[in-house]
C-alpha atoms as a PDB file:
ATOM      1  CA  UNK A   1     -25.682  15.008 -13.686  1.00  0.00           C
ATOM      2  CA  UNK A   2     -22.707  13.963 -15.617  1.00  0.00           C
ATOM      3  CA  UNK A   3     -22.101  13.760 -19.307  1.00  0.00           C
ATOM      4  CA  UNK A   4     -20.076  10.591 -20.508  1.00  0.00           C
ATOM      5  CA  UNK A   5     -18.363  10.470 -23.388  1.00  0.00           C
ATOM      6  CA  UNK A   6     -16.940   7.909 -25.688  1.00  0.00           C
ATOM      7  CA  UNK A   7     -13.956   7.522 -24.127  1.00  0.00           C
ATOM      8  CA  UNK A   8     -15.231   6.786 -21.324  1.00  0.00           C
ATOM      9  CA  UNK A   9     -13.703  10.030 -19.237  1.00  0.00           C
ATOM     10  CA  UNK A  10     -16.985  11.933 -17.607  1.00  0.00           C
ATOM     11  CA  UNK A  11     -17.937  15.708 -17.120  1.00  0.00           C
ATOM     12  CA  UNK A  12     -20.486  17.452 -14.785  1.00  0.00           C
ATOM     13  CA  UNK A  13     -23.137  19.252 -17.012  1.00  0.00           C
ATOM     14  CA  UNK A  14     -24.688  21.988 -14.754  1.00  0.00           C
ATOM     15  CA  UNK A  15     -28.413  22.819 -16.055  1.00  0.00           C
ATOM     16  CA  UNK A  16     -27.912  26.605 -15.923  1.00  0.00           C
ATOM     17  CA  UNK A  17     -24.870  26.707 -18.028  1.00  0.00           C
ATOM     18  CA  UNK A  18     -27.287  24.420 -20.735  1.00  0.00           C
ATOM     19  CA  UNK A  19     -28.114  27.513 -22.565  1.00  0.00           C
ATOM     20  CA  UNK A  20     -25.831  29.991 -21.586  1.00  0.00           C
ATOM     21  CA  UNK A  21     -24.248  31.864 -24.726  1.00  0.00           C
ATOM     22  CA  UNK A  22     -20.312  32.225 -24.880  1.00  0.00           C
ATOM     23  CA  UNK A  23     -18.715  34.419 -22.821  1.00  0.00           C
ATOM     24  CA  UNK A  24     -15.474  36.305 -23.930  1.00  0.00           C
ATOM     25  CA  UNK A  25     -13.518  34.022 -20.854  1.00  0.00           C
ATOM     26  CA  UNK A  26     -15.069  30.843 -22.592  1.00  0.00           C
ATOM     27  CA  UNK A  27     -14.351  31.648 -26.543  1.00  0.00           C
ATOM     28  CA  UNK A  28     -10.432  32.454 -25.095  1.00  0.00           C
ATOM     29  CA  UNK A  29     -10.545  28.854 -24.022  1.00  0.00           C
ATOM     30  CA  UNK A  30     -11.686  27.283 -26.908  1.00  0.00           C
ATOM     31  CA  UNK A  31      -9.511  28.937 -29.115  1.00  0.00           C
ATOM     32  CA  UNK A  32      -6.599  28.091 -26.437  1.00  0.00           C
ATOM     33  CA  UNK A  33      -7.820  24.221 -26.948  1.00  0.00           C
ATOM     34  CA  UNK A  34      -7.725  24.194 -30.688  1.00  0.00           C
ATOM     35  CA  UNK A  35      -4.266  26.243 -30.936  1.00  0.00           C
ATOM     36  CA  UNK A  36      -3.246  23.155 -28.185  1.00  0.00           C
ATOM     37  CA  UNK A  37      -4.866  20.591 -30.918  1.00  0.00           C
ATOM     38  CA  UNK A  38      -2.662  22.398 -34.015  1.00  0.00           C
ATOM     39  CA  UNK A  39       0.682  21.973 -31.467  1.00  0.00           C
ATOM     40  CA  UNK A  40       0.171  18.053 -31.039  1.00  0.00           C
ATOM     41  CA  UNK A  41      -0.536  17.092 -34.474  1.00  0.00           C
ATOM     42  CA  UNK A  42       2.523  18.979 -35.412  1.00  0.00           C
ATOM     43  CA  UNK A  43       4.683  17.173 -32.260  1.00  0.00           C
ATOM     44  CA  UNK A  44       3.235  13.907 -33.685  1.00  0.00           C
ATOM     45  CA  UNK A  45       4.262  14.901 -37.263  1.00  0.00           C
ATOM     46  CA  UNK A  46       7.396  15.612 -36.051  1.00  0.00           C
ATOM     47  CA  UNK A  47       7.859  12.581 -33.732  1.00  0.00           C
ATOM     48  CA  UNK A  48       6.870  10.339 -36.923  1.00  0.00           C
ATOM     49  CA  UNK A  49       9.741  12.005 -38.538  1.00  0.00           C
ATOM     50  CA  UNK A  50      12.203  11.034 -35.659  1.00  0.00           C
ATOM     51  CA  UNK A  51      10.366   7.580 -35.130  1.00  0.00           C
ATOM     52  CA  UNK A  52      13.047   4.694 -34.250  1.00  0.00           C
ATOM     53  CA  UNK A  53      10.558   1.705 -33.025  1.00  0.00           C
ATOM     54  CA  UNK A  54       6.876   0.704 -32.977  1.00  0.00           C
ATOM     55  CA  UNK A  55       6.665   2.066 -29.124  1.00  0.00           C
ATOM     56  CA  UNK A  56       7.409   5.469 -30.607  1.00  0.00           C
ATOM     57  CA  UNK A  57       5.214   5.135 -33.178  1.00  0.00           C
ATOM     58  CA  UNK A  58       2.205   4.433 -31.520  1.00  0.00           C
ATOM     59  CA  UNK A  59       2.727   7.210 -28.890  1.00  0.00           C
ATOM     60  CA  UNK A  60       2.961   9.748 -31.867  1.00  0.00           C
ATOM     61  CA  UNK A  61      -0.488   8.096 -33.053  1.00  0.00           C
ATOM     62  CA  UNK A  62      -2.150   8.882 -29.612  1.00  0.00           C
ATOM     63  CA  UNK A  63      -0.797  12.413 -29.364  1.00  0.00           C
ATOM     64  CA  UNK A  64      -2.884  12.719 -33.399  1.00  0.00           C
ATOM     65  CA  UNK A  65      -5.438  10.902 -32.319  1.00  0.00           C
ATOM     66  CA  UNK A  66      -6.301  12.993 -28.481  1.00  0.00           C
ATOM     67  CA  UNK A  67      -5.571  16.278 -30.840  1.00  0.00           C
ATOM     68  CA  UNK A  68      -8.889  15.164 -33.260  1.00  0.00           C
ATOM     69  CA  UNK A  69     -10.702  14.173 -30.813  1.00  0.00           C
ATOM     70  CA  UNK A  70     -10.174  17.434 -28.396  1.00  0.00           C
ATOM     71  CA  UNK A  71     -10.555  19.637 -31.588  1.00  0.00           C
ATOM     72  CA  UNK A  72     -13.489  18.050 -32.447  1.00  0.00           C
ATOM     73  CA  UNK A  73     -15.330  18.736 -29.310  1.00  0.00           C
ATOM     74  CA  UNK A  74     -14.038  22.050 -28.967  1.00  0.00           C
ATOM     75  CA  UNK A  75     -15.666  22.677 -32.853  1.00  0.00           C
ATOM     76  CA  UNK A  76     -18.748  21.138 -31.565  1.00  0.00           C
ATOM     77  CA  UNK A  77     -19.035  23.153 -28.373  1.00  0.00           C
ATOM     78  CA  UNK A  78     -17.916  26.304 -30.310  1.00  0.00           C
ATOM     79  CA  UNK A  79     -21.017  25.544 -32.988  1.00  0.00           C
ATOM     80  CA  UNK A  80     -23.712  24.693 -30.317  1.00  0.00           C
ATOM     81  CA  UNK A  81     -23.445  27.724 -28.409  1.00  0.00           C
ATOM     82  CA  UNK A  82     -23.842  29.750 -31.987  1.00  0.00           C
ATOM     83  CA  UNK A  83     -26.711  28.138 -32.517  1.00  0.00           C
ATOM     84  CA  UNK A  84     -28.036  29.127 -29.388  1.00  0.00           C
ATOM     85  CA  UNK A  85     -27.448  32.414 -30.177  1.00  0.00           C
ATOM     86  CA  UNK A  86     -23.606  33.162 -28.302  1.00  0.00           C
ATOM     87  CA  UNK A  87     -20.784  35.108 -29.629  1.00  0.00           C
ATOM     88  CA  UNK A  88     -19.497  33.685 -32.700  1.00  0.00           C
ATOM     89  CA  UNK A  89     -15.718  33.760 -33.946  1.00  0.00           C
ATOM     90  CA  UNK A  90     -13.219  32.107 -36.013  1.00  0.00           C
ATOM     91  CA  UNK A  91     -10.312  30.530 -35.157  1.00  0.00           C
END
């Protein structure tokens, strides 16, 4: 089965990792992916900064944008498996 997401980019969704809780390997990751998220938004800050042309501009607005959207899911993935009773931390 795959999972397909707005973007249209697609994922397999295997039926015994449905309910799994977090394991230590898998809240490392998600913290690595929203760490990854706070390093783009500040490249795009900074590429606004140095901005020259449109074409530089809109680059810097798809780095911001892909670092929402990737912290977003990684938030949402973080919270579903804490409702379902998996380790819970902060990041």
């Amino acid at each position: 089965m795959l999972a397909f997401y707005p973007s249209g980019a697609c994922a397999p969704i295997l039926k015994s990792d449905r309910n799994r809780p977090l394991r230590p390997q898998d809240m490392e990751h998600l913290k690595a992916v929203i760490e990854l998220t706070r390093k783009m938004e500040a490249l795009a800050l900074k590429g606004d900064k140095a901005a020259v042309d449109n074409g530089c501009w809109a680059l810097n607005g798809l780095i911001r944008d892909y670092a929402y959207e990737l912290r977003a899911r990684a938030e949402h993935e973080r919270s579903n498996h804490d409702r379902k009773g998996g380790a819970s931390y902060s990041v």
